[in-house]
N, C-alpha and C. Protein backbone atom coordinates (compact mmCIF):
# COMPACT_ATOMS: atom_id res chain seq x y z
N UNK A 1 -24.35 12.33 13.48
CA UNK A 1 -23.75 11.98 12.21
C UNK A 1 -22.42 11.26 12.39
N UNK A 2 -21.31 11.73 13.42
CA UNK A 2 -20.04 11.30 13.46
C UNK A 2 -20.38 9.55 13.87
N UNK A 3 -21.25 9.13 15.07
CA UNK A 3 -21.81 8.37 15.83
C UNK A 3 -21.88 7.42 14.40
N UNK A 4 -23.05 7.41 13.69
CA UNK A 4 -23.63 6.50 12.27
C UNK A 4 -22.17 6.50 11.91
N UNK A 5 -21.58 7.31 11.34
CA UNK A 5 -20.43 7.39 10.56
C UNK A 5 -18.82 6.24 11.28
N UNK A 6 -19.27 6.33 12.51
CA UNK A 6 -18.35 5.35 13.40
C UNK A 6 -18.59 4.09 13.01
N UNK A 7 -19.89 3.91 13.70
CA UNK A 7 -20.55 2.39 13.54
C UNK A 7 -20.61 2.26 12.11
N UNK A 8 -20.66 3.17 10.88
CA UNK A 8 -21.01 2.06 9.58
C UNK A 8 -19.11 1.60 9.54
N UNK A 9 -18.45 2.22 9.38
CA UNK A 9 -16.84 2.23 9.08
C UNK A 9 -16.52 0.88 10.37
N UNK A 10 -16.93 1.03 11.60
CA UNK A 10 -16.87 -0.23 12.55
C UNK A 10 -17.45 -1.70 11.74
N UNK A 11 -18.60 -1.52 11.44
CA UNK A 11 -19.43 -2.50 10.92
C UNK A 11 -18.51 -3.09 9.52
N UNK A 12 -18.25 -2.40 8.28
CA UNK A 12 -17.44 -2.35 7.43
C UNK A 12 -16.13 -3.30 7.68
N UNK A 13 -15.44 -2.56 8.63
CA UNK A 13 -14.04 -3.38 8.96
C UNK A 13 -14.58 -4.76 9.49
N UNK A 14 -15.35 -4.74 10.32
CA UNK A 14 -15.59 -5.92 10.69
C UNK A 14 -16.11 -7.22 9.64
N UNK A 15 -17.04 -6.20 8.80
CA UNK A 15 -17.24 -7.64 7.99
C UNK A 15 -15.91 -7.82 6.90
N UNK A 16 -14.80 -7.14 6.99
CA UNK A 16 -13.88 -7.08 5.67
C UNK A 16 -12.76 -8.28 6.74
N UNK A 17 -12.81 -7.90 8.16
CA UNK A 17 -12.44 -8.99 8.54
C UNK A 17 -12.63 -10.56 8.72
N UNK A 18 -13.96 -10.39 8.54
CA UNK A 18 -14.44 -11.62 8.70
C UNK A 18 -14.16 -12.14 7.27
N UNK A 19 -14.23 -11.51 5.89
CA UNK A 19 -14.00 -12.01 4.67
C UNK A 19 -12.50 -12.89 4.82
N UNK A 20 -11.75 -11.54 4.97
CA UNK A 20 -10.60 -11.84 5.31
C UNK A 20 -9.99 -13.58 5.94
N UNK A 21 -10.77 -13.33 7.52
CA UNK A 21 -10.45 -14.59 7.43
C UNK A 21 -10.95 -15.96 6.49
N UNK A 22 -12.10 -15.74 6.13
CA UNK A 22 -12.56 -17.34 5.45
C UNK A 22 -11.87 -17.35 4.47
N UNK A 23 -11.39 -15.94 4.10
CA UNK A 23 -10.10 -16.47 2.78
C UNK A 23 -8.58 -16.62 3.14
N UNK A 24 -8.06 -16.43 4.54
CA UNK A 24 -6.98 -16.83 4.83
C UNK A 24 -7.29 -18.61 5.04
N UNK A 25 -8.31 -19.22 5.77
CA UNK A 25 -8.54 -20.22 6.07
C UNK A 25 -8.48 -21.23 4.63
N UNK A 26 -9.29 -20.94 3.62
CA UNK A 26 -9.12 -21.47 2.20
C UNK A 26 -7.46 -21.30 1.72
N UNK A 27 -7.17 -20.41 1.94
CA UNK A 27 -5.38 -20.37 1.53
C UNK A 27 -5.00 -21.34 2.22
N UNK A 28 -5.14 -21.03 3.19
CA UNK A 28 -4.29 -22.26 4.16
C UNK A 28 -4.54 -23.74 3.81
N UNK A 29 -5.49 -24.17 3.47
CA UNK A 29 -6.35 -25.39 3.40
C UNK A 29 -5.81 -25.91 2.21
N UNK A 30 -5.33 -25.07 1.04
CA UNK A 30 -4.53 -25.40 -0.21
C UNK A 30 -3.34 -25.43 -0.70
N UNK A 31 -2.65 -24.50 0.19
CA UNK A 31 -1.57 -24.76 0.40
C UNK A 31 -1.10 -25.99 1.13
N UNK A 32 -1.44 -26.20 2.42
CA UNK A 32 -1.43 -27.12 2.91
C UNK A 32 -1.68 -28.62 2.26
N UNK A 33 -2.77 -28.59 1.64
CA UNK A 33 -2.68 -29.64 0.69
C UNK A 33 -2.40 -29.81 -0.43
N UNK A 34 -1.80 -28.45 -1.26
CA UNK A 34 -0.52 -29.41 -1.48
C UNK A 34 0.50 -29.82 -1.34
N UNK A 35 0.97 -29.20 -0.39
CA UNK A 35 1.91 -29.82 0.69
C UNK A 35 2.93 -28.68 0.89
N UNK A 36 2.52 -27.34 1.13
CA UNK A 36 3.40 -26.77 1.45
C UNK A 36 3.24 -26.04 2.73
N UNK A 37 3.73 -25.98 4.13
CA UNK A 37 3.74 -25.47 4.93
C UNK A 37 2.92 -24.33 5.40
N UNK A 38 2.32 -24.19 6.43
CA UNK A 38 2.67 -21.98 5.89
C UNK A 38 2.09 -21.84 7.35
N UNK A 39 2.56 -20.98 8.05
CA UNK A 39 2.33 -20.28 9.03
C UNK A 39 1.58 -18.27 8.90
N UNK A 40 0.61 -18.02 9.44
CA UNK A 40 0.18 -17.45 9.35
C UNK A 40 0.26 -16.07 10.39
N UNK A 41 1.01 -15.32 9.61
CA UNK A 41 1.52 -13.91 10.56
C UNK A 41 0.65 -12.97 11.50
N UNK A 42 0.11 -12.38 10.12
CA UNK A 42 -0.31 -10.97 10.54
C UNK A 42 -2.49 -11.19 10.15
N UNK A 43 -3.05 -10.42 10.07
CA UNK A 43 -4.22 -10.28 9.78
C UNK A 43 -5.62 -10.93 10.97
N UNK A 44 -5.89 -11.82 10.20
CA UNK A 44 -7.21 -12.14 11.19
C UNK A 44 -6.38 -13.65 12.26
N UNK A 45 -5.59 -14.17 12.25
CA UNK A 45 -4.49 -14.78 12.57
C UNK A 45 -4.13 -13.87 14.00
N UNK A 46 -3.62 -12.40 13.61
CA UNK A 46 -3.31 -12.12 14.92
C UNK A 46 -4.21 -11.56 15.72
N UNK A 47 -5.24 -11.10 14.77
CA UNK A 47 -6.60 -10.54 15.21
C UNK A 47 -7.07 -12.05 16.81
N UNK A 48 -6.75 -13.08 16.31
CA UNK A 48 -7.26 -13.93 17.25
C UNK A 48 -6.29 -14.48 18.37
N UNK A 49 -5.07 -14.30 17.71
CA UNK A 49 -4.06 -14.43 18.81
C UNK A 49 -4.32 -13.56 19.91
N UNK A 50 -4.77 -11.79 19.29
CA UNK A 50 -4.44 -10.97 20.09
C UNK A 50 -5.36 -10.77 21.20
N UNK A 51 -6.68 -11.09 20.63
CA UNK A 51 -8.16 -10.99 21.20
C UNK A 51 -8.84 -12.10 21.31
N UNK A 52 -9.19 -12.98 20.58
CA UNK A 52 -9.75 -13.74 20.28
C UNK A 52 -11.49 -13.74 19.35
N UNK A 53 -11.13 -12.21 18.89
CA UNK A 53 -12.15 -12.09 18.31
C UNK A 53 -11.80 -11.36 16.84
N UNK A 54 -11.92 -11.57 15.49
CA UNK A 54 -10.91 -11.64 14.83
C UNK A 54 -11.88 -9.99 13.75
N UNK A 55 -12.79 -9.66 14.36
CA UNK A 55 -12.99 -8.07 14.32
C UNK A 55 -12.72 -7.17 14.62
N UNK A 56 -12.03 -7.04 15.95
CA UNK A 56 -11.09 -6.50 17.13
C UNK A 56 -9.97 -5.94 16.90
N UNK A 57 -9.29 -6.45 15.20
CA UNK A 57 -8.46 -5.74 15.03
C UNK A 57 -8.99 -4.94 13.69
N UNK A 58 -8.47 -4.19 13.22
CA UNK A 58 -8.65 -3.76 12.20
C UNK A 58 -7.76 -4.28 10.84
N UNK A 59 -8.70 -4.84 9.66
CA UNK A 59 -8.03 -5.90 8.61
C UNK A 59 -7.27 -5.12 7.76
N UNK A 60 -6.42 -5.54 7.75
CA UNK A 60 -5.48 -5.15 6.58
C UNK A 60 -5.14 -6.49 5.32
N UNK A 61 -3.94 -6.66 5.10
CA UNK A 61 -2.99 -7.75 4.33
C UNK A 61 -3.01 -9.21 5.55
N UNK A 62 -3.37 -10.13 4.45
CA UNK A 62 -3.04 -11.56 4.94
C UNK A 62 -1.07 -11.65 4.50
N UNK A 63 -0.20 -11.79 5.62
CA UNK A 63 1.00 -12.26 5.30
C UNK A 63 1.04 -13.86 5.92
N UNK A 64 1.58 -14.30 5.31
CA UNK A 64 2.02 -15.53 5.26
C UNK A 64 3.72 -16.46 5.58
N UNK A 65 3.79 -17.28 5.88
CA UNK A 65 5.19 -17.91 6.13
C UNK A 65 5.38 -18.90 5.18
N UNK A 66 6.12 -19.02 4.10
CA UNK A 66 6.40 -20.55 3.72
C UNK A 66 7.84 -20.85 3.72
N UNK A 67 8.22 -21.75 3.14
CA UNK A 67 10.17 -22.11 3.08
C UNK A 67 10.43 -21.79 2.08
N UNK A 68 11.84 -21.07 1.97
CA UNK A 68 12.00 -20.80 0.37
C UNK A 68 11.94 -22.07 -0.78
N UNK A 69 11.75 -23.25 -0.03
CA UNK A 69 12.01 -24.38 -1.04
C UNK A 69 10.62 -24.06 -1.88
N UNK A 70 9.40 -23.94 -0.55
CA UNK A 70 8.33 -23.83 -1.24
C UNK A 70 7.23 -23.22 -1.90
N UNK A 71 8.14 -22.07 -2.13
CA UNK A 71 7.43 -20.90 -3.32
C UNK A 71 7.17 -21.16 -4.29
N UNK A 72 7.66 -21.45 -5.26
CA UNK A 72 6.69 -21.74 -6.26
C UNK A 72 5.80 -22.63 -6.11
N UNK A 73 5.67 -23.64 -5.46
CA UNK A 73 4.44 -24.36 -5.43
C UNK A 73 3.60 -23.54 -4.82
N UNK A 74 3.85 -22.70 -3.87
CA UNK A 74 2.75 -21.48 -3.33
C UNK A 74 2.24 -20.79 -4.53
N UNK A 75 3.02 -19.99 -4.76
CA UNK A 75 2.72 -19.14 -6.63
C UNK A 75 1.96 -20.14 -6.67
N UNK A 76 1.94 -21.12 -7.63
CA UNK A 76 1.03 -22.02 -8.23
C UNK A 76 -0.06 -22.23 -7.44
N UNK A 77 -0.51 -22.22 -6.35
CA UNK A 77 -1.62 -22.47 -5.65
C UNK A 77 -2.27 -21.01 -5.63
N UNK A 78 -1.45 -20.03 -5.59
CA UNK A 78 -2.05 -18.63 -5.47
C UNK A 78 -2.60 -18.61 -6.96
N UNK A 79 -1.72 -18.74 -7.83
CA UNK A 79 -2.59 -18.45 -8.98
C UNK A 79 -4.10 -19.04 -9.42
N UNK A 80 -4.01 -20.28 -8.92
CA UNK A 80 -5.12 -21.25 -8.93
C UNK A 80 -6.08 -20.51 -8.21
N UNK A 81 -6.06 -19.67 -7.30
CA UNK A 81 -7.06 -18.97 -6.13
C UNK A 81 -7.09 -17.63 -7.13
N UNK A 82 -6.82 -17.57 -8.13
CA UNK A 82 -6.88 -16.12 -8.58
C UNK A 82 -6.39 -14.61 -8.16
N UNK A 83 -4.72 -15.45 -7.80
CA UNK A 83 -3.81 -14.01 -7.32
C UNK A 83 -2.67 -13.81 -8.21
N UNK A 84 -2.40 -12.65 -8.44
CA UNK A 84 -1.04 -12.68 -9.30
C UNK A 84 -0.06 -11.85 -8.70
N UNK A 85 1.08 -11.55 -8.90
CA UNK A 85 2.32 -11.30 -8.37
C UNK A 85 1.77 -9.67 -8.40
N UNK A 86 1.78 -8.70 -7.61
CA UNK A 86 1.62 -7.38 -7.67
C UNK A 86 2.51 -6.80 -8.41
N UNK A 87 3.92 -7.09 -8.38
CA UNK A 87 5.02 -6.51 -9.12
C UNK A 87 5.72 -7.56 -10.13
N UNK A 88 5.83 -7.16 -11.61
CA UNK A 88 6.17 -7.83 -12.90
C UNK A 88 7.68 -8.42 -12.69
N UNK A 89 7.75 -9.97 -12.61
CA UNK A 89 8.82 -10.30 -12.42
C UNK A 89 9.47 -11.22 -13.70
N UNK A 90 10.54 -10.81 -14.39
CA UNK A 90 10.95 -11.31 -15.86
C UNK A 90 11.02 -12.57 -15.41
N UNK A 91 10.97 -13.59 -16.10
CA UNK A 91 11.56 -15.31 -16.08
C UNK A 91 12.49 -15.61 -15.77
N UNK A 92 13.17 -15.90 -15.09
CA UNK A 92 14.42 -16.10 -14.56
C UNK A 92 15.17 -15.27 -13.83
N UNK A 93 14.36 -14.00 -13.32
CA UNK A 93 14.94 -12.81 -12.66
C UNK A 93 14.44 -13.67 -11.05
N UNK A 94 13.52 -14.71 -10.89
CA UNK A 94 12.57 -14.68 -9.56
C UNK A 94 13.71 -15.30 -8.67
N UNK A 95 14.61 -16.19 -9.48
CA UNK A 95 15.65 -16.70 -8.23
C UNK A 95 16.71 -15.81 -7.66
N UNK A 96 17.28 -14.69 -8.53
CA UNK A 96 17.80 -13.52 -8.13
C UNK A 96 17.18 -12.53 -7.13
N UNK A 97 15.98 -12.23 -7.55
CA UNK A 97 15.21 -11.62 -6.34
C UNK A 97 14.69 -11.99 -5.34
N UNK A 98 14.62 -13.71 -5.14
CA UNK A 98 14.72 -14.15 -3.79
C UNK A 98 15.86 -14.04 -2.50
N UNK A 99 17.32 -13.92 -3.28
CA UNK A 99 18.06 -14.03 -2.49
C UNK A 99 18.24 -12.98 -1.32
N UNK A 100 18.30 -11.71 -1.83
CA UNK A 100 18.49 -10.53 -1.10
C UNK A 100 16.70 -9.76 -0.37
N UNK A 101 15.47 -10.38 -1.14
CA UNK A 101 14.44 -10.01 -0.66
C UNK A 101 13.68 -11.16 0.41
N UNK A 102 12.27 -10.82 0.14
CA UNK A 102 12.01 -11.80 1.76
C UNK A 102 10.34 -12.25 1.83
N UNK A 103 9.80 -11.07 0.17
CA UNK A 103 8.49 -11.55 -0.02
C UNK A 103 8.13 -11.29 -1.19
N UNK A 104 7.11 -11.64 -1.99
CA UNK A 104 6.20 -11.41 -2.39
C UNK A 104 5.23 -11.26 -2.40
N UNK A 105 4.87 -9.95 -3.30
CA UNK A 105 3.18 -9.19 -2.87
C UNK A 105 2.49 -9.72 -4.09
N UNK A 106 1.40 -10.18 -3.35
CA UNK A 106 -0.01 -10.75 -4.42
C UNK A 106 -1.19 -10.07 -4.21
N UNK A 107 -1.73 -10.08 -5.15
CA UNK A 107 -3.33 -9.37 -4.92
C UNK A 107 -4.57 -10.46 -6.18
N UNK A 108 -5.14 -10.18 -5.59
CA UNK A 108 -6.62 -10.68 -6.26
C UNK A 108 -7.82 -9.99 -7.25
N UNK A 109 -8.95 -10.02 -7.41
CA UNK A 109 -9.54 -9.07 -8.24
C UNK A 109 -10.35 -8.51 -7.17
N UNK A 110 -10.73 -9.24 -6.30
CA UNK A 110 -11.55 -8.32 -5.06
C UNK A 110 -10.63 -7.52 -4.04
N UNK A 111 -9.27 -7.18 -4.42
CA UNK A 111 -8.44 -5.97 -3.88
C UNK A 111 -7.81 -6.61 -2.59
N UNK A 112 -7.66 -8.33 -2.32
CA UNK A 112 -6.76 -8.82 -1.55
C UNK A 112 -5.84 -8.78 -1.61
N UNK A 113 -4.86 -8.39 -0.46
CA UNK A 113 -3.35 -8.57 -0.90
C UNK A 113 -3.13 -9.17 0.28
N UNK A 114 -1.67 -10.33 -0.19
CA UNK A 114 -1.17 -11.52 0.38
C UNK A 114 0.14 -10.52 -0.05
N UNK A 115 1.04 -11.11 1.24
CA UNK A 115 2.48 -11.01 1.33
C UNK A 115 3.45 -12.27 1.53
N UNK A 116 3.10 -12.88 0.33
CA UNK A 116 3.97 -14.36 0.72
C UNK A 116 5.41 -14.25 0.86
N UNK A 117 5.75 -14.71 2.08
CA UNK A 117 7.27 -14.47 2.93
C UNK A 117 7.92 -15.77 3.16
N UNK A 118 8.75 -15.65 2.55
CA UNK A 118 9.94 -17.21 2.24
C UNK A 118 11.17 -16.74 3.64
N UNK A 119 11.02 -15.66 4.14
CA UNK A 119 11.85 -14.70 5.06
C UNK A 119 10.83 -13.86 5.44
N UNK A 120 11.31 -13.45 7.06
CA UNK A 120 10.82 -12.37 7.75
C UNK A 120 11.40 -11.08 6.94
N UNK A 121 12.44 -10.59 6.90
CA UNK A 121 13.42 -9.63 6.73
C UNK A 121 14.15 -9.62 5.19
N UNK A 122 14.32 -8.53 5.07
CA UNK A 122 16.20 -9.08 3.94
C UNK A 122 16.60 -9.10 4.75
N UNK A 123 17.48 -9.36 4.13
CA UNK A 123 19.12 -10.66 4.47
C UNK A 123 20.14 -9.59 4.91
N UNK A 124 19.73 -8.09 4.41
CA UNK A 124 20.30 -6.90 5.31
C UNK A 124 20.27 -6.81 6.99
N UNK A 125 19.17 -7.20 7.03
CA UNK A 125 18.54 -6.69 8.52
C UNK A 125 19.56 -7.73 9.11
N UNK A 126 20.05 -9.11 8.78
CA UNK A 126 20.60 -9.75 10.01
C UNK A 126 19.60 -10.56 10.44
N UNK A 127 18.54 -11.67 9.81
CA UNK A 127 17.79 -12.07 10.55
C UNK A 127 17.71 -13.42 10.04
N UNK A 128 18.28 -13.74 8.65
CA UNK A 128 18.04 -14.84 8.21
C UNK A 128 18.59 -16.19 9.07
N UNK A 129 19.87 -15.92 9.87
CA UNK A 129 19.94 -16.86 10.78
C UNK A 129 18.74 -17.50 11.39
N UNK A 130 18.03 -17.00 11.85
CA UNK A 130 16.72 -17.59 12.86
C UNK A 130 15.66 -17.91 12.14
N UNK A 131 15.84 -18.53 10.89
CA UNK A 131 14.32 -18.69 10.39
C UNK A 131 13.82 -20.14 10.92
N UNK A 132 15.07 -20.68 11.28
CA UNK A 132 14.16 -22.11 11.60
C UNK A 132 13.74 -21.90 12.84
N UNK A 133 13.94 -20.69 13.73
CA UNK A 133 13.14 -19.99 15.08
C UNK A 133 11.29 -20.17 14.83
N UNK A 134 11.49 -19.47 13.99
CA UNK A 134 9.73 -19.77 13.69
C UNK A 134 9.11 -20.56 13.31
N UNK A 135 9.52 -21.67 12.86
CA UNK A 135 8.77 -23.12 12.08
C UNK A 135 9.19 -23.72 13.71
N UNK A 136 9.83 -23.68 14.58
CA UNK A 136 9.65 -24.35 15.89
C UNK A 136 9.15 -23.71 16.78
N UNK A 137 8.48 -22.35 16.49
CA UNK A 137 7.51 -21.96 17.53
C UNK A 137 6.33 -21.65 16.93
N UNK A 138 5.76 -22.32 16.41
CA UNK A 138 3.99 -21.95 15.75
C UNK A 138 3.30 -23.64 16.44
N UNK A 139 1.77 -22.84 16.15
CA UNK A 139 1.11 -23.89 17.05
C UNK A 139 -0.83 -23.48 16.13
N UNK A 140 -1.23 -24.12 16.07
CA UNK A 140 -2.26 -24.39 15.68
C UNK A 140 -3.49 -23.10 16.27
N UNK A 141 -4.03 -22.47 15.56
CA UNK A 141 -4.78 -21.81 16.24
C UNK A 141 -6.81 -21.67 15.36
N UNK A 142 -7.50 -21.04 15.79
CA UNK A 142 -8.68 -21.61 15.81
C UNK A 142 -8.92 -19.97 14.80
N UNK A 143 -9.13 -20.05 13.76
CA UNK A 143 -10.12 -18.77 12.98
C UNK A 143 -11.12 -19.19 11.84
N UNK A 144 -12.18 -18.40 12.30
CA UNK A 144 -13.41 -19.00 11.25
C UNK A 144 -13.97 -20.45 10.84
N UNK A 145 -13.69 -20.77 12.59
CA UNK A 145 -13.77 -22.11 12.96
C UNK A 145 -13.00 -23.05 11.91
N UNK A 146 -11.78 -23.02 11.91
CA UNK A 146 -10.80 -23.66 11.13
C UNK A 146 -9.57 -23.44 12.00
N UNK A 147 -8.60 -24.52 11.92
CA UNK A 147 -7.57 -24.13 12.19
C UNK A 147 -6.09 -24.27 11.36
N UNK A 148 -5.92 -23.23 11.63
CA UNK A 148 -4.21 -22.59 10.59
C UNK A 148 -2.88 -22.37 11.80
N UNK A 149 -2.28 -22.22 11.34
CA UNK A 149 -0.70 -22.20 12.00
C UNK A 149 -0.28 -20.86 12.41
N UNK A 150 -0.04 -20.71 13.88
CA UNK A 150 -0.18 -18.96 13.60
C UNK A 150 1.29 -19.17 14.71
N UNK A 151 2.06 -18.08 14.85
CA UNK A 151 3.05 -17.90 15.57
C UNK A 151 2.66 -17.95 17.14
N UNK A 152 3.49 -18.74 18.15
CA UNK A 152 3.28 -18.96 19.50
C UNK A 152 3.16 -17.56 19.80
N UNK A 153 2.76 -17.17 20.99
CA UNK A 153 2.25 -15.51 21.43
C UNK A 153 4.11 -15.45 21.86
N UNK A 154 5.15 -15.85 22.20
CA UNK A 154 6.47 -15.50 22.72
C UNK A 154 6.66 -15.00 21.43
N UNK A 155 7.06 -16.16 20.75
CA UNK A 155 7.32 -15.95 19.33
C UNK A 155 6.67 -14.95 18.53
N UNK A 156 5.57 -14.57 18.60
CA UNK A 156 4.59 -13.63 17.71
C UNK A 156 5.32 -12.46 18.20
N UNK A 157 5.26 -11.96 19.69
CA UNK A 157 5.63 -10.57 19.87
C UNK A 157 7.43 -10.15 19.68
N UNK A 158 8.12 -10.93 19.42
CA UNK A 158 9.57 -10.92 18.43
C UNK A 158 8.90 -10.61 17.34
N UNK A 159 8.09 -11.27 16.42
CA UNK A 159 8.05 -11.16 14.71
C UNK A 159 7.62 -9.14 15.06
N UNK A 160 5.99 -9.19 16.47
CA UNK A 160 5.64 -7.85 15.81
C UNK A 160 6.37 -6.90 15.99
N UNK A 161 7.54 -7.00 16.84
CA UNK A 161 8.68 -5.66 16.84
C UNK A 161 9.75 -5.57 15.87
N UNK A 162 10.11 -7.06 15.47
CA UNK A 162 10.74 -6.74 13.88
C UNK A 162 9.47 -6.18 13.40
N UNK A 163 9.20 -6.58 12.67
CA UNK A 163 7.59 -6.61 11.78
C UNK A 163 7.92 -4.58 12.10
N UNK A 164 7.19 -3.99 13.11
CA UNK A 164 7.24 -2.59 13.20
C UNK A 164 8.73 -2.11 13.01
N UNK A 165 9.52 -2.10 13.26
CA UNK A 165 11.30 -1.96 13.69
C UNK A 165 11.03 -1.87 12.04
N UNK A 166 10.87 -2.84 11.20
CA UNK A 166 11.36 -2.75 9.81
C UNK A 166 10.45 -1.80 9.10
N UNK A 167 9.24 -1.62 9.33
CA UNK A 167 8.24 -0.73 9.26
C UNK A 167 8.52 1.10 9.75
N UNK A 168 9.17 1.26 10.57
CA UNK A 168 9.21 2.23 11.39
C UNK A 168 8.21 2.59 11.92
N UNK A 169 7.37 1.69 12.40
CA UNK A 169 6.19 2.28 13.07
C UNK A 169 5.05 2.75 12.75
N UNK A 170 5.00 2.36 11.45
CA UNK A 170 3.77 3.41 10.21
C UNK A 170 2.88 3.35 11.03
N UNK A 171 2.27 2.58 11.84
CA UNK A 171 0.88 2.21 11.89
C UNK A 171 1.04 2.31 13.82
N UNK A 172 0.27 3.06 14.49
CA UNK A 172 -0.25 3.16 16.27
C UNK A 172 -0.36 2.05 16.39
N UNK A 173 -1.15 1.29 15.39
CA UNK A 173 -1.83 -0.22 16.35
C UNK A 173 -0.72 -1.44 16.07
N UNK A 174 0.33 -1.35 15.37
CA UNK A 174 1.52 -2.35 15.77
C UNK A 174 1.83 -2.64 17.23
N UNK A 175 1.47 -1.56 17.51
CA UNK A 175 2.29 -1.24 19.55
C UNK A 175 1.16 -1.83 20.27
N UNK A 176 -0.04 -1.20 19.51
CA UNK A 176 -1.39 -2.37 20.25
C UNK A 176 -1.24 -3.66 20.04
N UNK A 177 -1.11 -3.86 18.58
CA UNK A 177 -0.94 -5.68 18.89
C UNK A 177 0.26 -5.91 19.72
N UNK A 178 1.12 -5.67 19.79
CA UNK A 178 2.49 -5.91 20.77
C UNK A 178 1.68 -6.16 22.16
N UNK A 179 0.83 -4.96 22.71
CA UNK A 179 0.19 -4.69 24.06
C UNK A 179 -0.85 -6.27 24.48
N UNK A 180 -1.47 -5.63 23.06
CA UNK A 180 -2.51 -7.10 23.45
C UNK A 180 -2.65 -8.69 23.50
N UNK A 181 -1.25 -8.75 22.61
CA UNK A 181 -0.43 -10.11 22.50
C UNK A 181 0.33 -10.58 24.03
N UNK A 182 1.33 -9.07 24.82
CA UNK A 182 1.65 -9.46 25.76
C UNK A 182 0.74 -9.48 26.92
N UNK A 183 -0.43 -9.22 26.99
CA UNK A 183 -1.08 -9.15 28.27
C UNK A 183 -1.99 -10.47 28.47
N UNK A 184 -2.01 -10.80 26.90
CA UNK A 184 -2.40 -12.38 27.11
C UNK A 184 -1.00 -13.14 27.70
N UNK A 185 -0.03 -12.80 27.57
CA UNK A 185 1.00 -13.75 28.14
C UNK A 185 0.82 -14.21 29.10
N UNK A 186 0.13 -12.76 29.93
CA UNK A 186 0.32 -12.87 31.50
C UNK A 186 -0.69 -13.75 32.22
């Protein structure tokens, strides 16, 4: 029973990953045309950085990179894909809450959630100096036979120890992707 119960929950993640990616790949593809940047963090992105097989990890949240110039044109493309802001933001409150925050959470009707990130960090942590660090280390990478912008593997394993560091560690397999990111280094 435990055995079936492995493999269906294995089988499961795997195909939620594979969703996952063909809908990070369509994000990307629209954003991109309309012309806004975006580098691709966490999800089936690192699933392939880390492995190269983008089941291998277990799927969570698509996060995303864009410039703060180009958020709202993101918003607007997310909405067009059928995502809305997870948390109610008044009209004119969104440029106030960009300054000191670092994302926005979106979700969909099929229970996707996107973390669109104009910033790694708040502006607490000390990190906003280096954002143009990451738009000069990403490089093209290959998921769901498409390719999207994913962080260089140097560069990636900085984001995943902030990334956990700001997290405190919620999650065992942060330290795995860290592991499996650096052993491809080698």
């Amino acid at each position: 029973d435990i055995d079936a119960e492995v493999r269906q929950t294995a089988h499961a993640e795997a195909m939620r990953g594979i969703a996952l990616a063909n809908e990070l790949v369509a994000m990307v593809s629209r954003l991109e045309g309309a012309g806004v940047p975006v580098i691709a963090l966490m999800g089936p992105a690192l699933a392939m950085r880390a492995s190269d097989v983008v089941s291998h990890r277990p799927p969570g949240n698509l996060d995303l990179l864009v410039k703060a110039a180009d958020v709202e044109r993101a918003l607007s493309v997310f909405d067009a894909l059928g995502y809305a802001l997870a948390d109610t933001v008044i009209p004119g409150q969104d440029a106030a809450l960009r300054e000191p925050e670092y994302h926005h959470g979106l979700t969909n009707g099929a229970g996707i959630v996107v973390e669109l990130h104009w910033r790694l960090t708040k502006r607490q942590y000390g990190h906003e100096a280096e954002d143009a660090f990451w738009w000069a280390n990403h490089e093209r990478t290959s998921v769901a036979g498409s390719e999207v912008s994913a962080l260089r593997d140097d560069a990636l394993l900085i984001y995943l120890a902030i990334h956990g560091g700001k997290h405190e560690w919620w999650y065992l397999r942060w330290i795995g992707d860290i592991a499996a990111v650096a052993q491809k280094e080698k």
